[in-house]
N, C-alpha and C. Protein backbone atom coordinates (compact mmCIF):
# COMPACT_ATOMS: atom_id res chain seq x y z
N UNK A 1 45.20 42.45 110.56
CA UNK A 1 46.00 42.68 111.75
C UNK A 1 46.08 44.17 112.04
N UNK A 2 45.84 44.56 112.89
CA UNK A 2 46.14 45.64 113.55
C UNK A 2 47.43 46.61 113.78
N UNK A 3 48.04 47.33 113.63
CA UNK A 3 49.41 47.94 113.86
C UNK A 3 49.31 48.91 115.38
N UNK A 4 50.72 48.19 115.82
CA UNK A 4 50.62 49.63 117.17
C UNK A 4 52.13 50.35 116.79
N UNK A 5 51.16 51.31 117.01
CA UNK A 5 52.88 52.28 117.10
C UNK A 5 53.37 52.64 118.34
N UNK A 6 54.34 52.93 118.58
CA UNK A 6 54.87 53.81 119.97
C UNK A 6 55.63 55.11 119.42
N UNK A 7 54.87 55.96 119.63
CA UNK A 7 55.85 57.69 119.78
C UNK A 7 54.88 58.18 119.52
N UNK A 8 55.39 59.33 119.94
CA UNK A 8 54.40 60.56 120.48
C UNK A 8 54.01 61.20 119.17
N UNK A 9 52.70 62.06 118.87
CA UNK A 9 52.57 63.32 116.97
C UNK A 9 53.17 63.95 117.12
N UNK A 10 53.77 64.61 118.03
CA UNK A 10 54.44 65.46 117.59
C UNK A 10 56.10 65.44 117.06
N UNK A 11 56.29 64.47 117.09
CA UNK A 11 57.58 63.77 116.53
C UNK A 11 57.79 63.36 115.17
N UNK A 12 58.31 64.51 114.36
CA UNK A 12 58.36 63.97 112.99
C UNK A 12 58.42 62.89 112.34
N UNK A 13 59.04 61.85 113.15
CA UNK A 13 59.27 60.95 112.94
C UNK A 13 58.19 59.65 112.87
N UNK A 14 57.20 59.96 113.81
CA UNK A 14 56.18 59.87 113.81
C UNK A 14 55.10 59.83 112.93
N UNK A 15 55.40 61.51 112.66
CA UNK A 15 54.32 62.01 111.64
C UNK A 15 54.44 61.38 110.26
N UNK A 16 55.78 61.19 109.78
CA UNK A 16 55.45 60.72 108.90
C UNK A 16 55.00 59.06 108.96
N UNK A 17 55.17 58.31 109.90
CA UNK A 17 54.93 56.88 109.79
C UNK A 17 53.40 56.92 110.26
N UNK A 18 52.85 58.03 110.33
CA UNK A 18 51.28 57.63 110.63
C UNK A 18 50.31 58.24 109.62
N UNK A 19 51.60 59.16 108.82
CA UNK A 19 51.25 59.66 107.50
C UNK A 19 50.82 58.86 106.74
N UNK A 20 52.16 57.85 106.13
CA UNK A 20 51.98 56.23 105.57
C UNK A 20 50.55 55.76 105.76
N UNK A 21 50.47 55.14 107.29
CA UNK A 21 49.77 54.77 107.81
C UNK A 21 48.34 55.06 107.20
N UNK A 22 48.12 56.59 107.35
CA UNK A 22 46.97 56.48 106.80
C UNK A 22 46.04 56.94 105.30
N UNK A 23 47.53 57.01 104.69
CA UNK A 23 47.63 56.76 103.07
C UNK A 23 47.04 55.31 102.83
N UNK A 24 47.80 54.32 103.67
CA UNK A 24 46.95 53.36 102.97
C UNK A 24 46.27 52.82 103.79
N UNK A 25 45.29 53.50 104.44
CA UNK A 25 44.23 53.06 105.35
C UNK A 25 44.23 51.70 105.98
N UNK A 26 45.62 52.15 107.34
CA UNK A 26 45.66 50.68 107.69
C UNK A 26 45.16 50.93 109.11
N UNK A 27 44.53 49.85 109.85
CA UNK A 27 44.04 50.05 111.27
C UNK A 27 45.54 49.78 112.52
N UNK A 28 44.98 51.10 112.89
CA UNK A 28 46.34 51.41 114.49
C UNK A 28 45.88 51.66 115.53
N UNK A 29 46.71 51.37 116.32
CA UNK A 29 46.24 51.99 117.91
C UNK A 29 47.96 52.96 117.79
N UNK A 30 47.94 53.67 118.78
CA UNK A 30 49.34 54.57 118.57
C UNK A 30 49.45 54.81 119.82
N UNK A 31 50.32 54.77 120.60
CA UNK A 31 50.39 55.14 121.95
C UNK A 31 51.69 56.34 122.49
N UNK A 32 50.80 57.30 122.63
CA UNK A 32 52.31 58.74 123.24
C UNK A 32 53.39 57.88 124.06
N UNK A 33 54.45 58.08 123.44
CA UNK A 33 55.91 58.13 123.59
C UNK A 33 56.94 58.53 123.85
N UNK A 34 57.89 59.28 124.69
CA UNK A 34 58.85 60.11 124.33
C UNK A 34 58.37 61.67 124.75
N UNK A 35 59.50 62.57 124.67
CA UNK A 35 59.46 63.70 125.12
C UNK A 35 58.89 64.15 126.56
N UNK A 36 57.27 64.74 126.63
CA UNK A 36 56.58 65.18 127.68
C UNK A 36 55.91 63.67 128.42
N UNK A 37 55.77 62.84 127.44
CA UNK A 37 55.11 61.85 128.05
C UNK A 37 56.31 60.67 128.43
N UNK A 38 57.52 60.64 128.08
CA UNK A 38 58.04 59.87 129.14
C UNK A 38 57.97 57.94 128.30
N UNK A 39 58.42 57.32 128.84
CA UNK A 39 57.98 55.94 128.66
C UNK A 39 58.75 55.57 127.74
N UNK A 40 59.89 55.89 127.31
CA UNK A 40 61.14 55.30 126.27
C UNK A 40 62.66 55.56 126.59
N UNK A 41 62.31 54.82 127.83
CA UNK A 41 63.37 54.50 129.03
C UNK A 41 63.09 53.60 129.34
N UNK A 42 62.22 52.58 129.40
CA UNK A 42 61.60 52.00 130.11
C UNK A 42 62.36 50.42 129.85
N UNK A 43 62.39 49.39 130.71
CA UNK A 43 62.83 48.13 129.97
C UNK A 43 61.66 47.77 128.88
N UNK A 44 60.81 47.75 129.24
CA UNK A 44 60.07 47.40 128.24
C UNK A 44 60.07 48.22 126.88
N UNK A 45 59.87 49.35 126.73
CA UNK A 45 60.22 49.87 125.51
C UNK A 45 61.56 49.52 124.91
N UNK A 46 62.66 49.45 125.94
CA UNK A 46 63.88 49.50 125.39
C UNK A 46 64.12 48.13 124.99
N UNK A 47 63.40 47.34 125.50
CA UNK A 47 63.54 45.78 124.55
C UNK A 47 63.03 45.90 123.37
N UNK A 48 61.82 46.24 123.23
CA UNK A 48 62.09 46.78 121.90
C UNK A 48 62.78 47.80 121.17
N UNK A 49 62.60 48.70 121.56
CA UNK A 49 64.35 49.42 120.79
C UNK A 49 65.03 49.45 121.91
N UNK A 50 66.22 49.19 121.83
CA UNK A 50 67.49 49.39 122.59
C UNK A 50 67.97 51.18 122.50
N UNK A 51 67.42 51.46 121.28
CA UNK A 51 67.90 53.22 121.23
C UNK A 51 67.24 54.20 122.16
N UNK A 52 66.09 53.45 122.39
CA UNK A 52 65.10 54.36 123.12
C UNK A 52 64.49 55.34 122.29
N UNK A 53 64.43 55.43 120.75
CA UNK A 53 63.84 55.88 119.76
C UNK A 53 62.62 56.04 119.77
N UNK A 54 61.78 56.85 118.87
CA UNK A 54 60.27 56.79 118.11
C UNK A 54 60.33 56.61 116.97
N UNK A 55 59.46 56.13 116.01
CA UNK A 55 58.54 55.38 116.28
C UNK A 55 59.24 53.64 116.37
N UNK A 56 58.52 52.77 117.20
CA UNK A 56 58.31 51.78 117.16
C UNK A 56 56.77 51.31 116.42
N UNK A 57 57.40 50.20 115.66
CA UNK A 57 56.36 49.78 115.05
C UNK A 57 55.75 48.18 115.44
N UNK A 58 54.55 47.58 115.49
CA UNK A 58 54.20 46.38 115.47
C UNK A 58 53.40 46.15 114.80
N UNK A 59 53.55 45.01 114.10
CA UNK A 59 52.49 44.41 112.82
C UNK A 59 51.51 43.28 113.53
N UNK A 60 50.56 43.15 114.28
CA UNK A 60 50.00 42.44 114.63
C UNK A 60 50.74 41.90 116.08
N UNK A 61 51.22 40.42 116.14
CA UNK A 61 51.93 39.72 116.88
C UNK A 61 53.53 39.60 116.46
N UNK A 62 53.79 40.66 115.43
CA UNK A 62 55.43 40.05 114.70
C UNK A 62 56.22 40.82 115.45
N UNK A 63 57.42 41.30 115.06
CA UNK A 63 58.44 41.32 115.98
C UNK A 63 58.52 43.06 115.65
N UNK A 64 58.81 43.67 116.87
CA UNK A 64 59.18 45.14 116.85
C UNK A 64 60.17 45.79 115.92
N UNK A 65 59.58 47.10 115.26
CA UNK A 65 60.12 47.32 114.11
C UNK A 65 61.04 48.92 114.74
N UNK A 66 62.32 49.37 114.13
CA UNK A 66 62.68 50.38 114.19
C UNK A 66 63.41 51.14 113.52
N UNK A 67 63.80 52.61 113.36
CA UNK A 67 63.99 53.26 112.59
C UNK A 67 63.02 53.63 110.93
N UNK A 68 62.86 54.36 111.48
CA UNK A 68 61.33 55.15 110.03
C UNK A 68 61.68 54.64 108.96
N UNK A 69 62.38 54.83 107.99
CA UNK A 69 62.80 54.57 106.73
C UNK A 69 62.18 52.85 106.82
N UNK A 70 63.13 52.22 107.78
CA UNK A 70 62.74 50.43 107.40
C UNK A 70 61.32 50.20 107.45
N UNK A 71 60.88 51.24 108.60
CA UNK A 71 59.09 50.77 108.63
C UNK A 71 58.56 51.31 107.75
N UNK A 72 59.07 51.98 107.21
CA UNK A 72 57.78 53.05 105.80
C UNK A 72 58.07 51.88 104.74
N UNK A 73 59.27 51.16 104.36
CA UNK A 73 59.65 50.33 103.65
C UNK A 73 59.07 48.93 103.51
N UNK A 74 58.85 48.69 105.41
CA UNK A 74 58.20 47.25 105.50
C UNK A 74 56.56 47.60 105.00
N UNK A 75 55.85 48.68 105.53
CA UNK A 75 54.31 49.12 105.18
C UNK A 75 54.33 49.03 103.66
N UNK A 76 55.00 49.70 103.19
CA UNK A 76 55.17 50.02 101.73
C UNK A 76 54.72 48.73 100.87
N UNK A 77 55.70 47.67 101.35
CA UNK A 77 55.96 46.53 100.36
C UNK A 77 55.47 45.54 100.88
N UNK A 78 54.48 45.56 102.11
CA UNK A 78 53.29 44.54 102.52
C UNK A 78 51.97 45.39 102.01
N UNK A 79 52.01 46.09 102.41
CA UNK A 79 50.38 46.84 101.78
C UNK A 79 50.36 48.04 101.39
N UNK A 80 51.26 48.75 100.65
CA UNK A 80 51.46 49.58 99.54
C UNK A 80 50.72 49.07 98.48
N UNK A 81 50.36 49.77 96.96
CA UNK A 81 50.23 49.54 95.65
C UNK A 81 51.51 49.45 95.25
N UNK A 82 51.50 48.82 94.05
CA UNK A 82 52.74 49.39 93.15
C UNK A 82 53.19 50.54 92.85
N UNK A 83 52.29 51.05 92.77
CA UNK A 83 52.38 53.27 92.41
C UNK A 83 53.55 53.66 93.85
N UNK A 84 52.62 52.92 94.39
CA UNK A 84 53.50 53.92 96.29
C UNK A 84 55.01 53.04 96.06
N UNK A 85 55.24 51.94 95.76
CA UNK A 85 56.64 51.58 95.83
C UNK A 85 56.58 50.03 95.18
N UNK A 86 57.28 50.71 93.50
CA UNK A 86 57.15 49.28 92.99
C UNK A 86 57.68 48.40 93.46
N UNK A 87 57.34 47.28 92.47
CA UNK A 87 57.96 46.00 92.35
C UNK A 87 59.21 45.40 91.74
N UNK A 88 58.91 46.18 90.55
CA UNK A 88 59.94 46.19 89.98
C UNK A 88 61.72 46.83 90.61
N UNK A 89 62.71 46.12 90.87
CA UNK A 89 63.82 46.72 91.47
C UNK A 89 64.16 48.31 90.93
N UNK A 90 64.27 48.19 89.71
CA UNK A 90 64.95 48.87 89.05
C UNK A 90 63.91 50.78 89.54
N UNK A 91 62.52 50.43 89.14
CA UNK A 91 61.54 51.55 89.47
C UNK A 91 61.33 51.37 91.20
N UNK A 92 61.74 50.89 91.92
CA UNK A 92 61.64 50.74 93.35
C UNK A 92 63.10 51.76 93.89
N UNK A 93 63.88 51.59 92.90
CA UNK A 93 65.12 52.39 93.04
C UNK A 93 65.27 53.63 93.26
N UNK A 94 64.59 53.91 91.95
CA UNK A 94 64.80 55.46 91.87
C UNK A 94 63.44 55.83 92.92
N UNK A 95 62.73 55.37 93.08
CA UNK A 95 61.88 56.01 94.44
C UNK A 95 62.95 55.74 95.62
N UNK A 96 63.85 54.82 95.65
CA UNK A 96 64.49 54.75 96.77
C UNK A 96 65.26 55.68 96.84
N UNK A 97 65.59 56.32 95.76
CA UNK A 97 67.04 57.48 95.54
C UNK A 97 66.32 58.51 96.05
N UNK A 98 65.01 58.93 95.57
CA UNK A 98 64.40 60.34 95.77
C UNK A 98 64.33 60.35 97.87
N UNK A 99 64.02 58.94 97.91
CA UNK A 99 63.64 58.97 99.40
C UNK A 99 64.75 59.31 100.58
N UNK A 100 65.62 58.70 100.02
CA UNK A 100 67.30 58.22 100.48
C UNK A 100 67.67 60.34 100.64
N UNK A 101 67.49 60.46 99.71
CA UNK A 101 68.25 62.14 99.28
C UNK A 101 67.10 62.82 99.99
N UNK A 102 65.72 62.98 100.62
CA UNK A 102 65.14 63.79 101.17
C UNK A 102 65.67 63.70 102.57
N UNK A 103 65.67 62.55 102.85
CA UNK A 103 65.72 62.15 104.07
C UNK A 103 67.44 62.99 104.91
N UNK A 104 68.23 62.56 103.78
CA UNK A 104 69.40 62.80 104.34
C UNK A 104 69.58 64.37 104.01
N UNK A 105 69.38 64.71 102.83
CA UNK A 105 69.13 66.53 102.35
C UNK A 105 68.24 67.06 103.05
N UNK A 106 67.07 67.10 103.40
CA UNK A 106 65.91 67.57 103.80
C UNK A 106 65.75 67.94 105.51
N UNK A 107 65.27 66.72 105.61
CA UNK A 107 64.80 66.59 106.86
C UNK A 107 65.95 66.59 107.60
N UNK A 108 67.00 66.34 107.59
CA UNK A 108 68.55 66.28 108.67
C UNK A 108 69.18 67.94 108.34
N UNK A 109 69.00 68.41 107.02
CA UNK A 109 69.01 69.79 107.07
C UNK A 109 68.27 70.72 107.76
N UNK A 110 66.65 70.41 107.66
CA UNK A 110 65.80 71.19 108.60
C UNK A 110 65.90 71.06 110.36
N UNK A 111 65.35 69.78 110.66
CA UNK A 111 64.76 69.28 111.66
C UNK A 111 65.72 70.09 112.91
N UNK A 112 67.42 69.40 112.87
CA UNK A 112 68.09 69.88 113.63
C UNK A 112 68.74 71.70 113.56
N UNK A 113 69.21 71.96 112.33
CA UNK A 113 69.83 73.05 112.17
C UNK A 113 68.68 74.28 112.10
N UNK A 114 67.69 74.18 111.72
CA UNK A 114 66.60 75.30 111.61
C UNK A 114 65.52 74.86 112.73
N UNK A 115 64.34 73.53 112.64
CA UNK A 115 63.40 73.87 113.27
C UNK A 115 63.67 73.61 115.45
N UNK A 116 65.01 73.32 114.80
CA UNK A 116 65.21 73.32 116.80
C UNK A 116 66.16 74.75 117.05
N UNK A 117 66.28 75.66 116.08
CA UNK A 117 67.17 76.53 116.56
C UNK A 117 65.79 77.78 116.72
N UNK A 118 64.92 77.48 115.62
CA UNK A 118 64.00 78.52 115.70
C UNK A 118 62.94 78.37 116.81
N UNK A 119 62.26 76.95 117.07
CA UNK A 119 61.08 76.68 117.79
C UNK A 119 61.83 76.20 119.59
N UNK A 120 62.55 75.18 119.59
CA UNK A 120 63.35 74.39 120.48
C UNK A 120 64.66 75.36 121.00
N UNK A 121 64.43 76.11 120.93
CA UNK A 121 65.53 77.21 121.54
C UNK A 121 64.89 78.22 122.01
N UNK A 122 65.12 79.23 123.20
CA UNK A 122 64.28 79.96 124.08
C UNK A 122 65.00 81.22 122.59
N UNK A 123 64.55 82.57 122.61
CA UNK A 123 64.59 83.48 121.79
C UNK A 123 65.84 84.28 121.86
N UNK A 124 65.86 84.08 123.59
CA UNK A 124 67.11 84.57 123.74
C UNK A 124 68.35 84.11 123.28
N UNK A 125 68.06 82.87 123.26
CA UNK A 125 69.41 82.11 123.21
C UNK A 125 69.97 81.91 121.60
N UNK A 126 68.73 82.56 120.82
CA UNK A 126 68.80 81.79 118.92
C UNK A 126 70.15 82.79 118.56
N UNK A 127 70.49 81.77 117.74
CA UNK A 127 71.18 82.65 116.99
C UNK A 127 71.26 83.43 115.58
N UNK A 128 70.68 83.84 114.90
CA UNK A 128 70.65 84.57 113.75
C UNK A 128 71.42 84.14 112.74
N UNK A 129 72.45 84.37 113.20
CA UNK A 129 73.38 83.93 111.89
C UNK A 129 73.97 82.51 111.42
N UNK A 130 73.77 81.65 112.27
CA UNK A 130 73.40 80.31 112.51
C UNK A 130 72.45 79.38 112.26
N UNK A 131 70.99 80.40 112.14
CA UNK A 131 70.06 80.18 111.33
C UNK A 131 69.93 79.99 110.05
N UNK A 132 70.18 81.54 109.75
CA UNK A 132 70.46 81.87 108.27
C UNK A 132 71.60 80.95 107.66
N UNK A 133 72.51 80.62 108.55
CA UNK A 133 73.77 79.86 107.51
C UNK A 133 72.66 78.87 107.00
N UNK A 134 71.88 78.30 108.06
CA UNK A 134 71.35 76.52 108.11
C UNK A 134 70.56 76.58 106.85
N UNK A 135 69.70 77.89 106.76
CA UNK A 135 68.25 77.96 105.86
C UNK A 135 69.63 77.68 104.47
N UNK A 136 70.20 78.53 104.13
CA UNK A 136 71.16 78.61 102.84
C UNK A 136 71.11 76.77 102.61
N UNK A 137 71.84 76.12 103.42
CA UNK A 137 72.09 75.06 103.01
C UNK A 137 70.93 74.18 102.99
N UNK A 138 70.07 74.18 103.41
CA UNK A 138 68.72 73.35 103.41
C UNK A 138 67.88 73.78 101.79
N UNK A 139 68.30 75.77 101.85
CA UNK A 139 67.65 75.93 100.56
C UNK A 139 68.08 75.56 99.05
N UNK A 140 69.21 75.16 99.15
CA UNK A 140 70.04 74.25 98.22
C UNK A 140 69.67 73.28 97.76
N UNK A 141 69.05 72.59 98.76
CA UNK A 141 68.34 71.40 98.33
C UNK A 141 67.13 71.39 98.19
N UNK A 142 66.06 72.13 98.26
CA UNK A 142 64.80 72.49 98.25
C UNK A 142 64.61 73.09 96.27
N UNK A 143 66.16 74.22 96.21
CA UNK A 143 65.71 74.32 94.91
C UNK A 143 65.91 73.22 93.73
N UNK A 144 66.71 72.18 94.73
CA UNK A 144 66.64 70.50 93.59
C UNK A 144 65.24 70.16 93.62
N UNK A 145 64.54 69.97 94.09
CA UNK A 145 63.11 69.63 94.96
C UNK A 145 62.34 70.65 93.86
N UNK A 146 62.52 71.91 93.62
CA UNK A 146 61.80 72.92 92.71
C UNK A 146 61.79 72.45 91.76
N UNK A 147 62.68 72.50 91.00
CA UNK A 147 63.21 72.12 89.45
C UNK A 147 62.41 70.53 89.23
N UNK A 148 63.11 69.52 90.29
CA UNK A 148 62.07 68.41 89.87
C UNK A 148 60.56 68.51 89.62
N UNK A 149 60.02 69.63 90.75
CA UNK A 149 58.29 69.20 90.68
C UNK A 149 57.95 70.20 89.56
N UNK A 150 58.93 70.73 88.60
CA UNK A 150 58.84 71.91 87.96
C UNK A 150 57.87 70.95 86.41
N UNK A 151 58.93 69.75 86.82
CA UNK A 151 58.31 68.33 85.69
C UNK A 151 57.04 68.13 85.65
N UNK A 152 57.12 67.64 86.99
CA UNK A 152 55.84 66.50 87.57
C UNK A 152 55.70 67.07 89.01
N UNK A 153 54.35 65.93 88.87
CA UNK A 153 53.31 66.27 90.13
C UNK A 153 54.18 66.05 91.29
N UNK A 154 54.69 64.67 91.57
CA UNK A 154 55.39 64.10 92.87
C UNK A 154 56.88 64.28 92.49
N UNK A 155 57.71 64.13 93.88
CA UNK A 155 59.09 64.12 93.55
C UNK A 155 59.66 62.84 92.95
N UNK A 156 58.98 61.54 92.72
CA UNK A 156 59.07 60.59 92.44
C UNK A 156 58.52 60.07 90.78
N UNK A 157 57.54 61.12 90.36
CA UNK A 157 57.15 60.71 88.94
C UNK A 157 55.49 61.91 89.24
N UNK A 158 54.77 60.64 88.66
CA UNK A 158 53.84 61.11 88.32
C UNK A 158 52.55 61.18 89.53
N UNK A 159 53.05 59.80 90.26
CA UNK A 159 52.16 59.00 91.18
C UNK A 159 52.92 59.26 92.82
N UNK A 160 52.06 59.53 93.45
CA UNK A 160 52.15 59.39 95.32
C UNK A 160 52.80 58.62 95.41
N UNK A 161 53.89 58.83 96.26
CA UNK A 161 55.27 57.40 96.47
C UNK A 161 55.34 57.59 98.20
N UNK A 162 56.45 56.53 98.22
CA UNK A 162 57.42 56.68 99.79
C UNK A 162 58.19 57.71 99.62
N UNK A 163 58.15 58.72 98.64
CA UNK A 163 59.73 59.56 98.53
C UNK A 163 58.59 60.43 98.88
N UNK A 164 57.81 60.92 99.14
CA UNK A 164 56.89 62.14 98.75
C UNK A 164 56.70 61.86 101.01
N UNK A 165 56.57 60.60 101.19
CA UNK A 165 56.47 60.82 102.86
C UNK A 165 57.78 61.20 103.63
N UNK A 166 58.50 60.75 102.56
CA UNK A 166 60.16 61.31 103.32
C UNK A 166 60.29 62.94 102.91
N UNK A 167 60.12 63.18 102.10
CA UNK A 167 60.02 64.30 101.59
C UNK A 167 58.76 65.58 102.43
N UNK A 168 57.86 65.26 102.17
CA UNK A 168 56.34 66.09 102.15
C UNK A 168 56.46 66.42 104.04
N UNK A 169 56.70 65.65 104.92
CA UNK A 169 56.58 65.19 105.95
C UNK A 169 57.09 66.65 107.00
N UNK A 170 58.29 67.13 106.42
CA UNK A 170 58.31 69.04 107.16
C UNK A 170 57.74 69.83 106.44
N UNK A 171 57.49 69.70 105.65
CA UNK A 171 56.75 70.70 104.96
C UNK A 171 56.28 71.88 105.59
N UNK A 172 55.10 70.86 106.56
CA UNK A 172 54.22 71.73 107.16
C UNK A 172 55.03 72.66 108.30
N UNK A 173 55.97 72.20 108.73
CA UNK A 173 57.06 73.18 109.46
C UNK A 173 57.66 73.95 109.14
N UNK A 174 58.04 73.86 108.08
CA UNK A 174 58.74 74.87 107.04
C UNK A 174 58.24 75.97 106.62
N UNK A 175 56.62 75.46 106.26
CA UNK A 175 56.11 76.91 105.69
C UNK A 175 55.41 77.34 106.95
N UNK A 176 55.25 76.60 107.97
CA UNK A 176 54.40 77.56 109.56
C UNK A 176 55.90 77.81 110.24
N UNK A 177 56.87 77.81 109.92
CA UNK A 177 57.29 78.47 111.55
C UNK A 177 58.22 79.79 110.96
N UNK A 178 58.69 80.73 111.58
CA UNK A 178 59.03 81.87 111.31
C UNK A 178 60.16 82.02 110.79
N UNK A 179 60.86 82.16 109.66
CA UNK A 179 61.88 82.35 108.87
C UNK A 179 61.69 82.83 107.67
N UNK A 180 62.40 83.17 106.45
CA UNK A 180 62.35 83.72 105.74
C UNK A 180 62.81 82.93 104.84
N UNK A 181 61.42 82.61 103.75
CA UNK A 181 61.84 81.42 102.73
C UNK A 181 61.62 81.96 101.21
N UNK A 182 62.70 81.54 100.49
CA UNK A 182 62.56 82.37 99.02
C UNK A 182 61.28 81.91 98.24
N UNK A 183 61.43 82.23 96.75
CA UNK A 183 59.72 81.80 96.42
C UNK A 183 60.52 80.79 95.38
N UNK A 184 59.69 79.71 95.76
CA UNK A 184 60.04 78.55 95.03
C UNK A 184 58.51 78.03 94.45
N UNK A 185 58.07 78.27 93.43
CA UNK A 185 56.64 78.34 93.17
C UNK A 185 56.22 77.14 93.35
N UNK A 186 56.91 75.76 92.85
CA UNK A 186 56.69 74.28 92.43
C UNK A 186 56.59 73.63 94.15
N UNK A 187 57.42 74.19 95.01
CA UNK A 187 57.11 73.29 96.18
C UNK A 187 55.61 74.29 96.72
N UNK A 188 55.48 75.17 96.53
CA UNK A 188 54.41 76.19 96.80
C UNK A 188 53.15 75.16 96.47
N UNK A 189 53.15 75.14 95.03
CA UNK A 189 52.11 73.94 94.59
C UNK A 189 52.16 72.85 95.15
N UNK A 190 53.56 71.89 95.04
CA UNK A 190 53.12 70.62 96.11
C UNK A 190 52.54 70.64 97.22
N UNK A 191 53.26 71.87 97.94
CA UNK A 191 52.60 71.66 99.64
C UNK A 191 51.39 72.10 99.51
N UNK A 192 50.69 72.69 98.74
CA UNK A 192 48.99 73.27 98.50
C UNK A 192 48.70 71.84 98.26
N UNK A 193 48.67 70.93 97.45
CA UNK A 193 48.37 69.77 96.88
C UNK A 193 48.40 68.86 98.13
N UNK A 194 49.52 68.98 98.76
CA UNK A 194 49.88 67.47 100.11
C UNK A 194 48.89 68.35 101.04
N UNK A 195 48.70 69.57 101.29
CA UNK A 195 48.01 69.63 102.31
C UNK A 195 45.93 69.42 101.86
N UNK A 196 46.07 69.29 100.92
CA UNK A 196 44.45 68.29 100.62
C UNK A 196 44.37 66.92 101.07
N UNK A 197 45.60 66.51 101.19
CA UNK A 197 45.07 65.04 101.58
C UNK A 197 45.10 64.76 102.70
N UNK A 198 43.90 64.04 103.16
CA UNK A 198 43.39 63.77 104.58
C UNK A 198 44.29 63.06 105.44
N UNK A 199 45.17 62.39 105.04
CA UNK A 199 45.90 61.93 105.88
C UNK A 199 47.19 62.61 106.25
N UNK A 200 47.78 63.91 105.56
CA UNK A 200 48.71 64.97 105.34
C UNK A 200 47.88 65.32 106.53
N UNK A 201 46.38 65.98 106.31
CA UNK A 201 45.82 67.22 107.52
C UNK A 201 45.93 65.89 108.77
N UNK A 202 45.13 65.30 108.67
CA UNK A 202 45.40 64.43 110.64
C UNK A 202 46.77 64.32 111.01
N UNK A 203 47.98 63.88 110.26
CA UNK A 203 48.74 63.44 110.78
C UNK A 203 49.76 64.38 110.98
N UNK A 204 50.10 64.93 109.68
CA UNK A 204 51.61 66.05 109.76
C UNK A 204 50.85 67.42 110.27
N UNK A 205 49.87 67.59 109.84
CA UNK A 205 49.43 69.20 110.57
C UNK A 205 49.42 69.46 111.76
N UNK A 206 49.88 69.01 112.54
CA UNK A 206 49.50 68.79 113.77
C UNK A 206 50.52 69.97 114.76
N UNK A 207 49.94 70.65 115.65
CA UNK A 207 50.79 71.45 116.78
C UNK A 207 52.12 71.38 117.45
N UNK A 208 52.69 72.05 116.98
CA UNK A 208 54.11 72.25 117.58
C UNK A 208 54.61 72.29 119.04
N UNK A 209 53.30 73.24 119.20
CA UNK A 209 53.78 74.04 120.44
C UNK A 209 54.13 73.13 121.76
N UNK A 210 53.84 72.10 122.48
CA UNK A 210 54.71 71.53 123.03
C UNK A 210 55.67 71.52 123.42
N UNK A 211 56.43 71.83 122.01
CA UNK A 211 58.09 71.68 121.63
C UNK A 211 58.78 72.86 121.95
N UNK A 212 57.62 73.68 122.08
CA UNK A 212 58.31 75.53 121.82
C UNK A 212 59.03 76.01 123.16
N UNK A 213 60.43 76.00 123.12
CA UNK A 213 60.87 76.84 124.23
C UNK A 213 60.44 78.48 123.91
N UNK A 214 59.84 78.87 125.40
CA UNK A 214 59.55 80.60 125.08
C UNK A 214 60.88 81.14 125.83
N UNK A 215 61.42 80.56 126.51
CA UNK A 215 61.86 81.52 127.80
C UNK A 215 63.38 80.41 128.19
């Protein structure tokens, strides 16, 4: 069966569900969504989500999927390995904990408080010290993120998980857009490592600029 998505690449949200996607080499069509392109207003989109969200997901003919986490979850545990998200409850857990804590530490620390104040805000308007508060508290949790990969390869163990797409997924924003980030050697190495894999470069590498207020 085929998967369609709805939302636009440049939508993190996105990125990481096409990240998934093509970790485990599943066949998609993906159709722009949202932002410049418009079309998640629509009745038809909004029957399938009522939020007017990205990504929407479809598994063939089954029923419209929403919010990232549930779809990385439903991909995961239909055509995942065991490595990407066991079977076992108990080891399905603690990948769920690592995932649960990026998601809510990470990416809700970055996305809004740093990469829309730095990129999504005209230059004039940024604020400096508002920034800097945001980076402090985002870097708080990044040096939990250090210390773990200080162990191991992934934030999850040993093996490529769902915590590593909740996780890995700003990365590439983090270290391209302009701020001032301390040296944390261990995420240094992961993101060298996530950015080898082919489905990291098509999907999350992808251009900002779109998004960029200049003026």
């Amino acid at each position: 069966m085929t998967l369609t998505v709805w939302g636009r690449k440049t939508s993190s949200n996105v990125q990481a569900l096409m990240w998934c996607i093509g970790e485990l080499g599943l066949d998609h069509v993906r159709h722009d969504i949202g932002h410049i392109h418009g079309g998640n207003d629509t009745p038809e989109f909004l029957a399938m989500n009522p939020n007017g969200t990205v990504p929407v997901l479809r598994d063939g003919d089954g029923p419209a999927l929403w919010e990232t986490g549930a779809i990385l979850r439903y991909l995961a545990g239909r055509y995942g390995p065991d490595s990407f998200w066991p079977a076992d409850p108990l080891r399905r857990a603690e990948i769920d904990k690592w995932a649960e804590w990026a998601k809510i530490n990470i990416t809700l620390n970055f996305t809004g408080p740093v990469f829309w104040r730095v990129v999504r805000t005209a230059p004039s308007m940024q604020d400096p010290v508002a920034i800097t508060a945001a980076l402090e508290a985002l870097i708080r949790f990044l040096r939990i993120a250090n210390a773990r990969l200080e162990r191991q390869a992934f934030l999850g163990g040993e093996d490529f998980t769902l915590a590593d797409i909740q996780f890995g997924h700003v990365l590439y924003r983090y270290f391209d857009i302009d701020i001032a980030r301390p040296d944390l050697p261990h995420i240094d190495r992961y993101y060298a490592a996530l950015s080898e894999r082919p489905a990291f470069a098509d999907h999350v590498m992808v251009s900002y600029d779109a998004l960029r207020v200049t003026d």
